[in-house]
PDB file of N, CA and C in Angstrom:
ATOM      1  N   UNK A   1       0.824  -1.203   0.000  1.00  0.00           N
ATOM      2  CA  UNK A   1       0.000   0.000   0.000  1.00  0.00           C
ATOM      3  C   UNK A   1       0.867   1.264   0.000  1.00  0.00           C
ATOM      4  N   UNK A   2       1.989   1.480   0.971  1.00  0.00           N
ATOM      5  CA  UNK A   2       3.031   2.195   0.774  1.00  0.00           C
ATOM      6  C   UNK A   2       3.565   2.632  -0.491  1.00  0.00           C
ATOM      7  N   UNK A   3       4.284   1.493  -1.655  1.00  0.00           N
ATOM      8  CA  UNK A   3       4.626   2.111  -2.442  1.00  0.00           C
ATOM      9  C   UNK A   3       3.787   2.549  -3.648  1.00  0.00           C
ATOM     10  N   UNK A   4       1.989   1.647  -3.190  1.00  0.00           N
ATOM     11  CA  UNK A   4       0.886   2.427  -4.256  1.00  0.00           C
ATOM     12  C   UNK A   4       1.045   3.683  -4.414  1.00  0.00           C
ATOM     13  N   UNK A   5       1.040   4.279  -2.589  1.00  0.00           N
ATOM     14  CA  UNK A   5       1.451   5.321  -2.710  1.00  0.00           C
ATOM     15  C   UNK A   5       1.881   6.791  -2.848  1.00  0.00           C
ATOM     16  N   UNK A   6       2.837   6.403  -2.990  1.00  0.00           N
ATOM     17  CA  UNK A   6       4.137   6.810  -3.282  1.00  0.00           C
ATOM     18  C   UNK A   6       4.193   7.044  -4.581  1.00  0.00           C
ATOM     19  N   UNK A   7       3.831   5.767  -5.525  1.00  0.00           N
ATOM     20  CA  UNK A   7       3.674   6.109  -7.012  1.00  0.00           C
ATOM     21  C   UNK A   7       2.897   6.714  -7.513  1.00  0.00           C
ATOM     22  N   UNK A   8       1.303   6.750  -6.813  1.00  0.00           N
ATOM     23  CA  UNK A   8       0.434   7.498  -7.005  1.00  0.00           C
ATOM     24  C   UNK A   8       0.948   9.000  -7.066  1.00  0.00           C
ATOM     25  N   UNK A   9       1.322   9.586  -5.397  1.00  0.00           N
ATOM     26  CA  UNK A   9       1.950  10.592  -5.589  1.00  0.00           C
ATOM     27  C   UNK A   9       3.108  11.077  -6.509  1.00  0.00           C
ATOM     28  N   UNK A  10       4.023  10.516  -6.642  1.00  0.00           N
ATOM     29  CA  UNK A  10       4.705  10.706  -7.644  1.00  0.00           C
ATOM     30  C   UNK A  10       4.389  10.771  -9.214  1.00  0.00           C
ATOM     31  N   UNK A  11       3.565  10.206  -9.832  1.00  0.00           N
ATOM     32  CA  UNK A  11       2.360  10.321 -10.701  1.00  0.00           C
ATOM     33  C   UNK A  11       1.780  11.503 -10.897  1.00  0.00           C
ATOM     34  N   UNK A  12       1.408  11.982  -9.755  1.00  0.00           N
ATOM     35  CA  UNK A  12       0.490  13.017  -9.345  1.00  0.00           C
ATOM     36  C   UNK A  12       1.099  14.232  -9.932  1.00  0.00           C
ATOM     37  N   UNK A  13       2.704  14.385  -9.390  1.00  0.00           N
ATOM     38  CA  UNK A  13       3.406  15.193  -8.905  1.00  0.00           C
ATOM     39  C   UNK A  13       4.039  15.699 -10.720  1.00  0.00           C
ATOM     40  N   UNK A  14       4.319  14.636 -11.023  1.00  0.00           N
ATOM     41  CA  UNK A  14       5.022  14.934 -12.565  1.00  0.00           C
ATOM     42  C   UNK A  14       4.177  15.120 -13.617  1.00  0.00           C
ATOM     43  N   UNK A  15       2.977  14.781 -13.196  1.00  0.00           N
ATOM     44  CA  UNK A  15       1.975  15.314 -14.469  1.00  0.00           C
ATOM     45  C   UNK A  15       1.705  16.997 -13.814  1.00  0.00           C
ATOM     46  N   UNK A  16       1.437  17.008 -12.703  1.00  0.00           N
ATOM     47  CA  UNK A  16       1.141  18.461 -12.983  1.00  0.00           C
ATOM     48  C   UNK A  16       2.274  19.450 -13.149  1.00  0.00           C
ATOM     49  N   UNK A  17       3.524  18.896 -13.307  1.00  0.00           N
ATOM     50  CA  UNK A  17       4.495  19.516 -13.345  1.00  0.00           C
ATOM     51  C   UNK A  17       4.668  20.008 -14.700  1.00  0.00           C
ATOM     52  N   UNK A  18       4.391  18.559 -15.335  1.00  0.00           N
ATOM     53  CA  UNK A  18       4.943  18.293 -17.114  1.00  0.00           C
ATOM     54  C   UNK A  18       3.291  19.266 -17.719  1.00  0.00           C
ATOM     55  N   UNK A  19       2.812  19.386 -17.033  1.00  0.00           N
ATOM     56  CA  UNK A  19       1.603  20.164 -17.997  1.00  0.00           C
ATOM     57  C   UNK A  19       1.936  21.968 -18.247  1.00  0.00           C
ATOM     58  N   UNK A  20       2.892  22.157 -16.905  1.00  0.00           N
ATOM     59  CA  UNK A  20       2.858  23.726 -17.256  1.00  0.00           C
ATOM     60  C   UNK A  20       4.721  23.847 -17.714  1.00  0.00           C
ATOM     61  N   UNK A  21       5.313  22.848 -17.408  1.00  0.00           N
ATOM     62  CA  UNK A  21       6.657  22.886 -18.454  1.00  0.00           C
ATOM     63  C   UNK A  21       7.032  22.506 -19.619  1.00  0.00           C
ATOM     64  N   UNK A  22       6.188  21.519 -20.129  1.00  0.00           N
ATOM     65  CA  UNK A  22       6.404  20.891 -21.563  1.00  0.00           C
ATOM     66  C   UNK A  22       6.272  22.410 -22.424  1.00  0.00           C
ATOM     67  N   UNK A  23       6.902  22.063 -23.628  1.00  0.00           N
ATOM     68  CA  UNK A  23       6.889  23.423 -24.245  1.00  0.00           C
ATOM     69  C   UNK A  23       5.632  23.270 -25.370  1.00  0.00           C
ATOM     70  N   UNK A  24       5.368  21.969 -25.390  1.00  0.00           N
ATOM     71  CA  UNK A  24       4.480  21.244 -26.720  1.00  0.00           C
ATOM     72  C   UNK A  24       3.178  21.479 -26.672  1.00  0.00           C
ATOM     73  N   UNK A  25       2.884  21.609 -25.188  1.00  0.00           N
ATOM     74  CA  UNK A  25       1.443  21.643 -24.769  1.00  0.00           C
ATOM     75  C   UNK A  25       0.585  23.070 -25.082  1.00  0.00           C
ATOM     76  N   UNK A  26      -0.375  23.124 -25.310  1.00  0.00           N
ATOM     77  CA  UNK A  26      -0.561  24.494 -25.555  1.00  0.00           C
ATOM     78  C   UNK A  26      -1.728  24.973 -24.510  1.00  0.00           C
ATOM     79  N   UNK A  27      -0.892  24.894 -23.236  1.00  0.00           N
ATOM     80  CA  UNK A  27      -1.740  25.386 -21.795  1.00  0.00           C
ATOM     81  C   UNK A  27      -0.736  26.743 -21.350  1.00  0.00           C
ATOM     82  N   UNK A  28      -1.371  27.665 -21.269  1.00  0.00           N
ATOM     83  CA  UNK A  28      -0.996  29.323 -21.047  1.00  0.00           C
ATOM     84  C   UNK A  28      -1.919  29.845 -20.039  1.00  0.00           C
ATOM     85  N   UNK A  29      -0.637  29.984 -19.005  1.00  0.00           N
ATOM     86  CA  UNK A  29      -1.625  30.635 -17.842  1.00  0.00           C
ATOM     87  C   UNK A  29      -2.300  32.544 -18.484  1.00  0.00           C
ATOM     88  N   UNK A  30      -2.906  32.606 -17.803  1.00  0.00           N
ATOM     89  CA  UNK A  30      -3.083  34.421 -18.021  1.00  0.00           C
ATOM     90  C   UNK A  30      -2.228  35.070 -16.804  1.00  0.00           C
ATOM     91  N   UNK A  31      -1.958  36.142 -17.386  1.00  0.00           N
ATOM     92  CA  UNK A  31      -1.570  37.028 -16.646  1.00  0.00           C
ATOM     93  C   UNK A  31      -1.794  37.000 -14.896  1.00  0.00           C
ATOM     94  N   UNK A  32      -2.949  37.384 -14.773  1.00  0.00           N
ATOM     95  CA  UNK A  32      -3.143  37.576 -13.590  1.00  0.00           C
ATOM     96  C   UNK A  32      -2.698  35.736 -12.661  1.00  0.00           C
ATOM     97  N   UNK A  33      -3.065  34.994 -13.283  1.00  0.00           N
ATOM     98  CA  UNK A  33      -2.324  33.989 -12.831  1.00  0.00           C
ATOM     99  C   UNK A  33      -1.560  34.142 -12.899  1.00  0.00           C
ATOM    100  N   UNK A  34      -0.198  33.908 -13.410  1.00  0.00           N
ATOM    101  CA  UNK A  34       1.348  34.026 -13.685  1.00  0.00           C
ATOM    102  C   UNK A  34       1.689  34.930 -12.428  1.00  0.00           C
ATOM    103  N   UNK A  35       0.908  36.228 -12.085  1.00  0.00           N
ATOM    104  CA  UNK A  35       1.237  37.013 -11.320  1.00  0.00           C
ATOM    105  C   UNK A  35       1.114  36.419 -10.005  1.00  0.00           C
ATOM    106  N   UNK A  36      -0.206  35.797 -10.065  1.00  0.00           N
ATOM    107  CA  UNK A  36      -0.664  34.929  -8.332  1.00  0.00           C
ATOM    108  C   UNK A  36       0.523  33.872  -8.262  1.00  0.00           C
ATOM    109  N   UNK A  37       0.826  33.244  -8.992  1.00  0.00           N
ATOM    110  CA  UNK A  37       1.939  32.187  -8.884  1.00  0.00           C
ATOM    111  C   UNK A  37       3.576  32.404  -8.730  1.00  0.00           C
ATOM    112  N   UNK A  38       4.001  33.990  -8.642  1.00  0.00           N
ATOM    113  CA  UNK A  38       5.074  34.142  -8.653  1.00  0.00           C
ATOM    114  C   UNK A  38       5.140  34.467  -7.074  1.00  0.00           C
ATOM    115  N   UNK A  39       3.928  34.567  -6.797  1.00  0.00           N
ATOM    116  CA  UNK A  39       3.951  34.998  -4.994  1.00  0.00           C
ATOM    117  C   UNK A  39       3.993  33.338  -4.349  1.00  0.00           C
ATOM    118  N   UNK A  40       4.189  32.584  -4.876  1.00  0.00           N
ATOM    119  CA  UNK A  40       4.082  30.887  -4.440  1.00  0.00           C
ATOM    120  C   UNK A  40       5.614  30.315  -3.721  1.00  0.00           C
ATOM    121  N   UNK A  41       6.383  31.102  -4.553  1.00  0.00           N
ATOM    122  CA  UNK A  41       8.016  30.476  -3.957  1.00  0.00           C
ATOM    123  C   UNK A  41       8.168  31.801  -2.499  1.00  0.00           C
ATOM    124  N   UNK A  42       8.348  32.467  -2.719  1.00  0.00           N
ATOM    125  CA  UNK A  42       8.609  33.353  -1.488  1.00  0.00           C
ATOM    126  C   UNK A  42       7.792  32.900  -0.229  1.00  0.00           C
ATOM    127  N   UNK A  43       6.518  32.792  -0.605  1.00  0.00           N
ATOM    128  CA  UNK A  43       5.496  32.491   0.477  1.00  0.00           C
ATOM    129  C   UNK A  43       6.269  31.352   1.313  1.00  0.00           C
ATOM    130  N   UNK A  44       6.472  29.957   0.490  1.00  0.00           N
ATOM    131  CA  UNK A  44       6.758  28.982   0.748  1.00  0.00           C
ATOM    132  C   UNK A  44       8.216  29.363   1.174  1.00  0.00           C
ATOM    133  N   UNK A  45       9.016  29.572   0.970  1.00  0.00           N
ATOM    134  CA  UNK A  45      10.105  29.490   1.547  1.00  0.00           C
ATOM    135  C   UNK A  45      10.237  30.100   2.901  1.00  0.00           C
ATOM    136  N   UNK A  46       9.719  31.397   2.819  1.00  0.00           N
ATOM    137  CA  UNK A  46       9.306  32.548   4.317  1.00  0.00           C
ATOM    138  C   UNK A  46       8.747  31.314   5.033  1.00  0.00           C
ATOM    139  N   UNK A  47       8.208  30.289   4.831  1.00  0.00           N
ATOM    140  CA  UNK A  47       7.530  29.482   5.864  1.00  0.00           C
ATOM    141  C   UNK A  47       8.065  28.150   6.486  1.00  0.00           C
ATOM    142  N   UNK A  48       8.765  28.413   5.465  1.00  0.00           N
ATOM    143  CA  UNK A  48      10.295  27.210   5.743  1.00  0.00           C
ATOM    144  C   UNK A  48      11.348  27.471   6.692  1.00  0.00           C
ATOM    145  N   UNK A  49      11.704  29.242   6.433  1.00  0.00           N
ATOM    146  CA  UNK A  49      13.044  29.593   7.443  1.00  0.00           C
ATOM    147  C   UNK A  49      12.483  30.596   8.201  1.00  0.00           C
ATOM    148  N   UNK A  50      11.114  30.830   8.247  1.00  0.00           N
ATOM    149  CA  UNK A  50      11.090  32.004   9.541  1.00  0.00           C
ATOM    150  C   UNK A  50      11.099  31.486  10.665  1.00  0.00           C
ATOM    151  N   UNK A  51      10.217  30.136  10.933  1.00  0.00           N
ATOM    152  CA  UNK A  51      10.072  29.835  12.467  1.00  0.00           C
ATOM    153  C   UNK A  51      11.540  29.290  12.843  1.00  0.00           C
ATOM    154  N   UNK A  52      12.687  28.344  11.489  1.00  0.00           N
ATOM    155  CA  UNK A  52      13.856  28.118  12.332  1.00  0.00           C
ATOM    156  C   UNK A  52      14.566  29.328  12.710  1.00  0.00           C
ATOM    157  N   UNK A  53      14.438  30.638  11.888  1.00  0.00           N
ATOM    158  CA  UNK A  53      15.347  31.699  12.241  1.00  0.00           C
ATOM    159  C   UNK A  53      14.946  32.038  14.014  1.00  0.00           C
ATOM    160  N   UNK A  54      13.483  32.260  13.957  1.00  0.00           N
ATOM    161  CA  UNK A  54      13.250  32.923  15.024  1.00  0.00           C
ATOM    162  C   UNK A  54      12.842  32.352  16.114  1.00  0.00           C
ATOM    163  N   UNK A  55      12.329  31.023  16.103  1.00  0.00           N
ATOM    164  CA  UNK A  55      12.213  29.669  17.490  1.00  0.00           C
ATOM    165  C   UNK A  55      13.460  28.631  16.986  1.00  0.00           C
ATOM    166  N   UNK A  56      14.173  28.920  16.867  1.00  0.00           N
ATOM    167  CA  UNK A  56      15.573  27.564  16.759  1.00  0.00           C
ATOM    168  C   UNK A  56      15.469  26.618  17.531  1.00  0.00           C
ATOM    169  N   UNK A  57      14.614  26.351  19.135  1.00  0.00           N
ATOM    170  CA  UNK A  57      14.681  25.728  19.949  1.00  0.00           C
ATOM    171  C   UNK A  57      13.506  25.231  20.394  1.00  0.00           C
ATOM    172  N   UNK A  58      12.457  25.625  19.418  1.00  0.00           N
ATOM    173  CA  UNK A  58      11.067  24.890  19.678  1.00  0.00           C
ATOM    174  C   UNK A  58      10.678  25.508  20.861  1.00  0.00           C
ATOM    175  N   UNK A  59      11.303  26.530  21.555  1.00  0.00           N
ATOM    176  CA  UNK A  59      10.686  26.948  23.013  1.00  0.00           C
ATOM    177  C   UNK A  59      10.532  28.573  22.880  1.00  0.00           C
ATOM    178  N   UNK A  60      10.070  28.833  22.276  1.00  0.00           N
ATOM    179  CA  UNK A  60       9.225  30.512  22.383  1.00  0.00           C
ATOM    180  C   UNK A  60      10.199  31.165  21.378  1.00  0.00           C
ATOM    181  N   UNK A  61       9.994  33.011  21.232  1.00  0.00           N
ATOM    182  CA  UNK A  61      10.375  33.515  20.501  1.00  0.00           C
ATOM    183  C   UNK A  61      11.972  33.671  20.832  1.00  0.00           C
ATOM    184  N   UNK A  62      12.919  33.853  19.814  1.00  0.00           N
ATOM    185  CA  UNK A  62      14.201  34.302  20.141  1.00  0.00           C
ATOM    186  C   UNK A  62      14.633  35.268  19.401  1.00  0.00           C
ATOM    187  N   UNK A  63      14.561  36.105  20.060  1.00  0.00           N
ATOM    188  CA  UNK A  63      15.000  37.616  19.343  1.00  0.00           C
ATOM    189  C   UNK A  63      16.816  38.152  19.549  1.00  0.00           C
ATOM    190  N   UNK A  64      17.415  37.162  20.211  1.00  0.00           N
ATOM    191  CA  UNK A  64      18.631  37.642  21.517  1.00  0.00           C
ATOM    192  C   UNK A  64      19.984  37.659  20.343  1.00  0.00           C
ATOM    193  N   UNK A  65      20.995  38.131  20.832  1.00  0.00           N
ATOM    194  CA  UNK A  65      22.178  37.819  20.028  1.00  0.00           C
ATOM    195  C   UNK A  65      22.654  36.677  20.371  1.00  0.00           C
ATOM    196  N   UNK A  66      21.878  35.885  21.274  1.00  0.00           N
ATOM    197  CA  UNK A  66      22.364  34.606  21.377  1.00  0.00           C
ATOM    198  C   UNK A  66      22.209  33.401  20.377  1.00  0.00           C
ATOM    199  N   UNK A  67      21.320  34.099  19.645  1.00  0.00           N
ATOM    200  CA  UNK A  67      20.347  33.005  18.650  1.00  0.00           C
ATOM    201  C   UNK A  67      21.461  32.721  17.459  1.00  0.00           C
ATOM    202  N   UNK A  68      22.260  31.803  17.222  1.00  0.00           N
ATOM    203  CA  UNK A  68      23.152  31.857  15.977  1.00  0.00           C
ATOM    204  C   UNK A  68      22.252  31.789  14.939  1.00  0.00           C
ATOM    205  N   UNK A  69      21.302  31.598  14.541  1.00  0.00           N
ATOM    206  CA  UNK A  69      20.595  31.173  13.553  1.00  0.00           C
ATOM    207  C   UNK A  69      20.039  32.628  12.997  1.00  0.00           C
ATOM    208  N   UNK A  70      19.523  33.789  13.809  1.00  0.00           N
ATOM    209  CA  UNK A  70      19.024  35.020  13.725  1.00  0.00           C
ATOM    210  C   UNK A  70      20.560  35.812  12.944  1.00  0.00           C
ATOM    211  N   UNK A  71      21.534  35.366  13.394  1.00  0.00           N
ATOM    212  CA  UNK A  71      22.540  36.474  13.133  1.00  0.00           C
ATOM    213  C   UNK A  71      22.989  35.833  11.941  1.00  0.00           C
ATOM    214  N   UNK A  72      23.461  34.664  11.254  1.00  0.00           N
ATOM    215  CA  UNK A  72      23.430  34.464  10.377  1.00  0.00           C
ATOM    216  C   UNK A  72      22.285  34.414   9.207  1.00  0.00           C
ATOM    217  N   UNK A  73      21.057  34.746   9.686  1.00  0.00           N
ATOM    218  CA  UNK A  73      19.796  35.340   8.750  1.00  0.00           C
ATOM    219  C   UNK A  73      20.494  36.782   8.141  1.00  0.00           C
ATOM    220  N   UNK A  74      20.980  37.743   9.867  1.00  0.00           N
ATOM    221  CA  UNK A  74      20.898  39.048   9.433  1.00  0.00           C
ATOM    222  C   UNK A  74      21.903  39.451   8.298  1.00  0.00           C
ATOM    223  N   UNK A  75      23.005  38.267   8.537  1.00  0.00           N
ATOM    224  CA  UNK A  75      24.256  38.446   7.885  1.00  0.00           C
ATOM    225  C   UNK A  75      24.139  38.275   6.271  1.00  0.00           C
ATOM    226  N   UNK A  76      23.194  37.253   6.099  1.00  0.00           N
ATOM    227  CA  UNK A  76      23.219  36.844   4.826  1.00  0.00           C
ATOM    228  C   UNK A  76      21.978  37.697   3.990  1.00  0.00           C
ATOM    229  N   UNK A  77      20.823  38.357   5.042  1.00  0.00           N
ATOM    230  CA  UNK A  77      20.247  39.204   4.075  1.00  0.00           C
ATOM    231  C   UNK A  77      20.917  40.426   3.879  1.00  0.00           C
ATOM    232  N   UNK A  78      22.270  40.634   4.571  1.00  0.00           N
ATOM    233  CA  UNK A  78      22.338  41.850   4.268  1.00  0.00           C
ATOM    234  C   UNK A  78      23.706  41.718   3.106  1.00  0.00           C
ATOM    235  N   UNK A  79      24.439  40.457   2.629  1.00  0.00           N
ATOM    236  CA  UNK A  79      25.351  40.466   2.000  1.00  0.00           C
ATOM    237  C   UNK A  79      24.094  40.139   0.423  1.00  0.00           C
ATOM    238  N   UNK A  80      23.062  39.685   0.795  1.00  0.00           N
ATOM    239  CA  UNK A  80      21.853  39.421  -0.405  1.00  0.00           C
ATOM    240  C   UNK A  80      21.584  40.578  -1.054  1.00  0.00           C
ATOM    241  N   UNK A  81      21.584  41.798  -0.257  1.00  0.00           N
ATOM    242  CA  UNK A  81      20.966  42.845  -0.230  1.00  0.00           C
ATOM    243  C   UNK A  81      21.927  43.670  -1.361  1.00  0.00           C
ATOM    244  N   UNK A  82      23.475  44.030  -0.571  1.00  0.00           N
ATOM    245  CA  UNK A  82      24.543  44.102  -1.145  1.00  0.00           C
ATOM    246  C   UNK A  82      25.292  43.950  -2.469  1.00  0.00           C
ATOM    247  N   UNK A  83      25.485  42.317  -2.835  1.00  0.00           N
ATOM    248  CA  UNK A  83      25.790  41.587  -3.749  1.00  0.00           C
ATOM    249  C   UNK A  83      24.473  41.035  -5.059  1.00  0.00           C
ATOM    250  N   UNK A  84      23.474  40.787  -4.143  1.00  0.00           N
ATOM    251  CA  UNK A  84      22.927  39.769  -5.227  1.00  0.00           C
ATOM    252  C   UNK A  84      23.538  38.528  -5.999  1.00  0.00           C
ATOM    253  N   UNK A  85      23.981  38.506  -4.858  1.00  0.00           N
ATOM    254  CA  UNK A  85      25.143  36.450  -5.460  1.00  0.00           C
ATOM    255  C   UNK A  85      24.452  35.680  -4.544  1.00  0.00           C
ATOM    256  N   UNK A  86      24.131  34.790  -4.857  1.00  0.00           N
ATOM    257  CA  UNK A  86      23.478  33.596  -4.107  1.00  0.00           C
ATOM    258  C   UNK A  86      24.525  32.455  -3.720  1.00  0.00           C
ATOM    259  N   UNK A  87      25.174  32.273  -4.551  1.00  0.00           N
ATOM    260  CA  UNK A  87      26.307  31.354  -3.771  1.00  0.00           C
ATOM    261  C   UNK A  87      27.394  32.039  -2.653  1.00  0.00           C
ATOM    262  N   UNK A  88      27.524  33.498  -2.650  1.00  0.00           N
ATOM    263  CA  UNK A  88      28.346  34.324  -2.035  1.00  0.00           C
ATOM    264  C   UNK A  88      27.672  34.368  -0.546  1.00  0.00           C
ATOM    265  N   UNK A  89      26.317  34.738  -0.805  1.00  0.00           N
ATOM    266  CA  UNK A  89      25.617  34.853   0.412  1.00  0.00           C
ATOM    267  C   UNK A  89      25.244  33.567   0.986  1.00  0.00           C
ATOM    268  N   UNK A  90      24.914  32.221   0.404  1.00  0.00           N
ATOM    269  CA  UNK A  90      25.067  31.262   1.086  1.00  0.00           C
ATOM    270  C   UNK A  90      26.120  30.779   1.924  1.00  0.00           C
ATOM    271  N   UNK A  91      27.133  31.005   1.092  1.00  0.00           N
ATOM    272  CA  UNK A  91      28.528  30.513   1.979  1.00  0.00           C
ATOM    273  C   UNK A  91      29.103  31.465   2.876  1.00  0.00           C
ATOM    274  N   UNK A  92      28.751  33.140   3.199  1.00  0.00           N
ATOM    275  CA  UNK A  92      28.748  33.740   4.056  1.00  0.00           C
ATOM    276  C   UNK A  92      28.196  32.879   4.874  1.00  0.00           C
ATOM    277  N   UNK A  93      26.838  33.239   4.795  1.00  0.00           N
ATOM    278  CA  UNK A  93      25.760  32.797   5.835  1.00  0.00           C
ATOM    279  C   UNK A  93      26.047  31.750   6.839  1.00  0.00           C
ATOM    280  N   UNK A  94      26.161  30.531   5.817  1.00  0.00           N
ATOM    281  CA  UNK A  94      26.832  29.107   6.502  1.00  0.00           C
ATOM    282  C   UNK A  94      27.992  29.401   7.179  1.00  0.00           C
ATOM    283  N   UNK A  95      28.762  30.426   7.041  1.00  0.00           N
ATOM    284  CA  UNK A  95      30.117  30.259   7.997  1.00  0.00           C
ATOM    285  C   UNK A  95      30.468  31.395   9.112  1.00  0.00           C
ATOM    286  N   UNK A  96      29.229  32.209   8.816  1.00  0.00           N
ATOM    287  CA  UNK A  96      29.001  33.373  10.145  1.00  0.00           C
ATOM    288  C   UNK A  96      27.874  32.241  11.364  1.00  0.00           C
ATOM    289  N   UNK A  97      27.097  31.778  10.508  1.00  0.00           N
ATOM    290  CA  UNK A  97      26.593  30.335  11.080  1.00  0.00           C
ATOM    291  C   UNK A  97      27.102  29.550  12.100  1.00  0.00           C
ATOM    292  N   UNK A  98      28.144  29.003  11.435  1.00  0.00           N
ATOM    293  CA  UNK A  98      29.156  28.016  12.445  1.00  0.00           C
ATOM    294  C   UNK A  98      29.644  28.766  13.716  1.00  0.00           C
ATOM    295  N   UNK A  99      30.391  29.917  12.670  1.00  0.00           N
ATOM    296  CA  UNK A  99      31.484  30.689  13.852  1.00  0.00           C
ATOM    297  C   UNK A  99      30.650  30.706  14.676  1.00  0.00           C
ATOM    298  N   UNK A 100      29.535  31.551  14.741  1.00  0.00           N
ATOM    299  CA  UNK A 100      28.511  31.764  15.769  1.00  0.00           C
ATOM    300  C   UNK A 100      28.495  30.713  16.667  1.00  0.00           C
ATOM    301  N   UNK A 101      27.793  29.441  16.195  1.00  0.00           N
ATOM    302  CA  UNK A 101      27.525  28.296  17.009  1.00  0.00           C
ATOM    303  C   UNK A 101      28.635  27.918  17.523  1.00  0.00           C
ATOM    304  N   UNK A 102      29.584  27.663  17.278  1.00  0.00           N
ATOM    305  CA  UNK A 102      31.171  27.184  17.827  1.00  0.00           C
ATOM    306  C   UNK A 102      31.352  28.410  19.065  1.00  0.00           C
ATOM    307  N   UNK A 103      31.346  29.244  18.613  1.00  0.00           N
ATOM    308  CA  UNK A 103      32.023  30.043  19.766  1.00  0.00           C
ATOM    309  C   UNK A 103      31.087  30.611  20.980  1.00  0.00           C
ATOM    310  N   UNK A 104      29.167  30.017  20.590  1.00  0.00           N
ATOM    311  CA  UNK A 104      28.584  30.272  21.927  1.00  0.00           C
ATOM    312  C   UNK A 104      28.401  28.730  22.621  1.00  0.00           C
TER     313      UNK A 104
END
């Protein structure tokens, strides 16, 4: 039943994928869609790294300079901000990251 699935989902997952990437197909969002759907990755990601930035510990808010996770947020939006390199600001991030954690 598990890998039904699994395949099911996976099934699921690549047809609706292959319907708005194939180039062959002749499905065209409108505008105002295209527009609702570009707000889809940000949303999702903001919901991915806000609660680790700002509860790292599953136990209430952390606002402190103690939080390594907050200061390597601040570090890397502000080299994002700066640069606009994504590999530059990742590998900042990750290693103001560490230092942080290592040395509290």
């Amino acid at each position: 039943m598990i890998w039904l699935t699994i395949l099911a989902m996976a099934l699921i997952v690549f047809a609706s994928r292959y319907l708005f990437l194939a180039p062959g197909l002749p499905i065209r969002l409108n505008h105002q869609a295209q527009r609702f759907l570009s707000y889809a990755s940000p949303a999702v990601l903001t919901a991915i790294w806000a609660p680790i930035v700002f509860v790292p510990e599953q136990s209430g808010l952390n606002l402190s300079w103690s939080n390594p996770y907050l200061i390597g947020a601040l570090v890397s939006a502000l080299i994002a901000w700066k640069t606009k390199n994504v590999l530059l600001t990742a590998v900042i991030g990750m290693a103001v990251f560490g230092g942080v954690s290592i040395l509290m």
